[in-house]
Protein backbone atom coordinates (compact mmCIF):
# COMPACT_ATOMS: atom_id res chain seq x y z
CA UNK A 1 194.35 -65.19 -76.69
CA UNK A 2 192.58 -65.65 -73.27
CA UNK A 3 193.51 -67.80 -70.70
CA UNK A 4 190.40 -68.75 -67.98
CA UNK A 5 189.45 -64.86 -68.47
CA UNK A 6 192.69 -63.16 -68.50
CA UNK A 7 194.40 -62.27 -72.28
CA UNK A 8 197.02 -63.46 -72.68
CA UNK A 9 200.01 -62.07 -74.43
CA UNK A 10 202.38 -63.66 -77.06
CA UNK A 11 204.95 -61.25 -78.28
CA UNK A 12 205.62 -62.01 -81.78
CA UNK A 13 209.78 -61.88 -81.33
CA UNK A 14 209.63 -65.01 -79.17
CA UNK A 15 209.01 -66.96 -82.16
CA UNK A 16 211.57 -68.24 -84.76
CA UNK A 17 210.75 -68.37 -88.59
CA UNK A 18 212.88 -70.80 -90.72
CA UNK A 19 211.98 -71.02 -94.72
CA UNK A 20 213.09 -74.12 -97.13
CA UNK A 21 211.84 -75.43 -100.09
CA UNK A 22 208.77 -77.04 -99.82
CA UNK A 23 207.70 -80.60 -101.66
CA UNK A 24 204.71 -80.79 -103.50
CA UNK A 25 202.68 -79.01 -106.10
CA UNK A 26 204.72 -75.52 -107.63
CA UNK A 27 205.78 -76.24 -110.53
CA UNK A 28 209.18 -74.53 -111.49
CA UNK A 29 208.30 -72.17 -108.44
CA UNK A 30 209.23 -75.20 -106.11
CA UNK A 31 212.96 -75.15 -107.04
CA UNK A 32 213.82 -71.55 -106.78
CA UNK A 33 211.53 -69.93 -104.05
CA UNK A 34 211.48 -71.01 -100.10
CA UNK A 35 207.83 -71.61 -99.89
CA UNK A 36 207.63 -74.11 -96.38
CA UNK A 37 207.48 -72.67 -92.87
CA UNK A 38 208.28 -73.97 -89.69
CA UNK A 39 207.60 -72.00 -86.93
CA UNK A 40 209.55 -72.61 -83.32
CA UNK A 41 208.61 -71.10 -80.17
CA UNK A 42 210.84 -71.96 -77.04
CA UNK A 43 208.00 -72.49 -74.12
CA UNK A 44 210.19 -72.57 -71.03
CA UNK A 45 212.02 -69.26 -71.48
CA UNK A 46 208.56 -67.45 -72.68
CA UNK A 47 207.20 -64.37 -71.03
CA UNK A 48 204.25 -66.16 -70.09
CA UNK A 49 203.26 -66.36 -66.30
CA UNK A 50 205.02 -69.47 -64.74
CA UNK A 51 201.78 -71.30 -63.66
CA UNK A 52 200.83 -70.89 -67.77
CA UNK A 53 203.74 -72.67 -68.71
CA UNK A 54 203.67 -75.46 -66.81
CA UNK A 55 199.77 -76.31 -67.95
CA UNK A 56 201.80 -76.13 -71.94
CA UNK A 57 204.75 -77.77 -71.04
CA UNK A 58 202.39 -80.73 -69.05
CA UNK A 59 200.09 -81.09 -72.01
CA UNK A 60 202.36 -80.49 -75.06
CA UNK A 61 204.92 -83.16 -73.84
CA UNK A 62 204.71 -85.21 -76.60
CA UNK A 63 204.92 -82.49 -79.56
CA UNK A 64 208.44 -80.86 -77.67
CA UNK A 65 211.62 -81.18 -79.05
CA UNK A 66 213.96 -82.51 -76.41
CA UNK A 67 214.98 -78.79 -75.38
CA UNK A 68 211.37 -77.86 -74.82
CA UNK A 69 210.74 -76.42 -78.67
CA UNK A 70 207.62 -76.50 -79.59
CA UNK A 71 207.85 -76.93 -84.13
CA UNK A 72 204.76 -76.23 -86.28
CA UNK A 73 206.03 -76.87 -89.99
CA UNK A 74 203.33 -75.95 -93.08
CA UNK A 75 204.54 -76.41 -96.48
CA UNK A 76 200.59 -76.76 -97.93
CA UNK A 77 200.32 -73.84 -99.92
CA UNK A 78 202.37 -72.51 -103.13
CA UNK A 79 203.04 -69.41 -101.40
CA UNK A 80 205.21 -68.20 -98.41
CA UNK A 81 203.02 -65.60 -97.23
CA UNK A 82 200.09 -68.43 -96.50
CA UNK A 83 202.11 -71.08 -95.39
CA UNK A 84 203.32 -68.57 -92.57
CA UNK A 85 199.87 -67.26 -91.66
CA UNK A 86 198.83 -71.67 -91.79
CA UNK A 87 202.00 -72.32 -89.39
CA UNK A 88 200.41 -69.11 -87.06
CA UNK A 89 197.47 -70.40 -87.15
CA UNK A 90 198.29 -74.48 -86.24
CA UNK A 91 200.71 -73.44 -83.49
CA UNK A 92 197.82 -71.03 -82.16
CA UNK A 93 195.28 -73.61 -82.13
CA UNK A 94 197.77 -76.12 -80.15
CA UNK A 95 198.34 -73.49 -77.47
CA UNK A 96 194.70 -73.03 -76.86
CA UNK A 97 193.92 -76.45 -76.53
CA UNK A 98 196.81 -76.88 -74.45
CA UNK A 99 195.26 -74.29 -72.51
CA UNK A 100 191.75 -75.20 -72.34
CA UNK A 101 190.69 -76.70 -69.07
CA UNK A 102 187.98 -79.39 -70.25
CA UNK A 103 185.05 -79.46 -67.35
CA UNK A 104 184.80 -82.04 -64.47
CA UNK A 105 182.03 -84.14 -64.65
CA UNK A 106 180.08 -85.27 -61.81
CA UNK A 107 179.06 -88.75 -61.59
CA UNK A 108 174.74 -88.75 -61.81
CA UNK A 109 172.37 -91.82 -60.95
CA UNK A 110 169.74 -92.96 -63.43
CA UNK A 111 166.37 -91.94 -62.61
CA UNK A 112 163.93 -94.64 -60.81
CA UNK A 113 162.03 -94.77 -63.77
CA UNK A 114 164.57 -95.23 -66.18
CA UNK A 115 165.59 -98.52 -64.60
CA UNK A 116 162.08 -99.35 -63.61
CA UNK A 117 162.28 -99.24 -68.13
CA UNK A 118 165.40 -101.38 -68.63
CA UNK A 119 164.12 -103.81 -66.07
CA UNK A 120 160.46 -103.86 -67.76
CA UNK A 121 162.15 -104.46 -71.21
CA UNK A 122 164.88 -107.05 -69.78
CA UNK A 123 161.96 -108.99 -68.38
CA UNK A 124 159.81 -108.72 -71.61
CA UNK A 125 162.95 -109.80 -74.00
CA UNK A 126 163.44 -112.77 -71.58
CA UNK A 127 159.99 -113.51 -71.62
CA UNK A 128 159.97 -113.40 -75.64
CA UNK A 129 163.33 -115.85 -75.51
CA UNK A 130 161.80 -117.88 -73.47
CA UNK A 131 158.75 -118.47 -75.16
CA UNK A 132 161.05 -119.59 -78.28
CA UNK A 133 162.41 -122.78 -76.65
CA UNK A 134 160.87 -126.03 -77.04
CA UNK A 135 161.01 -126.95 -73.45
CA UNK A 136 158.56 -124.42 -72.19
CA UNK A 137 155.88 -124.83 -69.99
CA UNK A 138 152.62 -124.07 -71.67
């Protein structure tokens, strides 16, 4: 994963795997095999650089558990094996928008002839309203 050019690193023992049954479609498979997932990763005591983890802990405030957990939990698929690479791949995509720095947009002016346009066409609608009323001069 790359953060603003830079990779970074997330070693794979920082996360926690839990397995439980899963609802849902399985049939007979449901009740005797731990399909579901959820995937924990602790964000505060990560290896990431310290600037890193305040951007995730800023923007992933409301998906924390009150000891700064962040819990991706997949239970879509019959089997364990997808449901894990599913969790991997939901908890990735929440880091990397938690990481993405969106651009700062600069305020621009309309061109002269673009309101020189919506002034032409405000006059002409008014015109074509007023022509509509009884009371208009002729």
């Amino acid at each position: 994963m790359y953060f603003n050019g830079r990779k970074i690193i997330l070693p794979i023992h920082e996360f926690q795997e839990t397995f439980h049954q899963s609802s849902g479609p399985g049939g007979q498979n449901v009740n005797k095999v731990a399909t579901a997932v959820r995937l924990s990763w602790n964000v505060a005591e990560s290896a990431l650089p310290e600037e890193v983890k305040k951007r995730l802990l800023e923007r992933l405030f409301g998906k924390l558990t009150i000891d700064g957990v962040l819990a991706v939990t997949s239970q879509t698929h019959r089997s364990q094996l997808q449901n894990r690479e599913a969790a991997r791949e939901r908890l990735l995509a929440l880091i990397r928008g938690a990481l993405h720095t969106p651009r700062v947009r600069r305020a621009t002016r309309p061109t002269r002839g673009s309101v020189k346009r919506r002034l032409d066409s405000k006059t002409k609608h008014s015109i074509k309203k007023s022509l509509r009323r009884k009371d208009h001069d002729e």
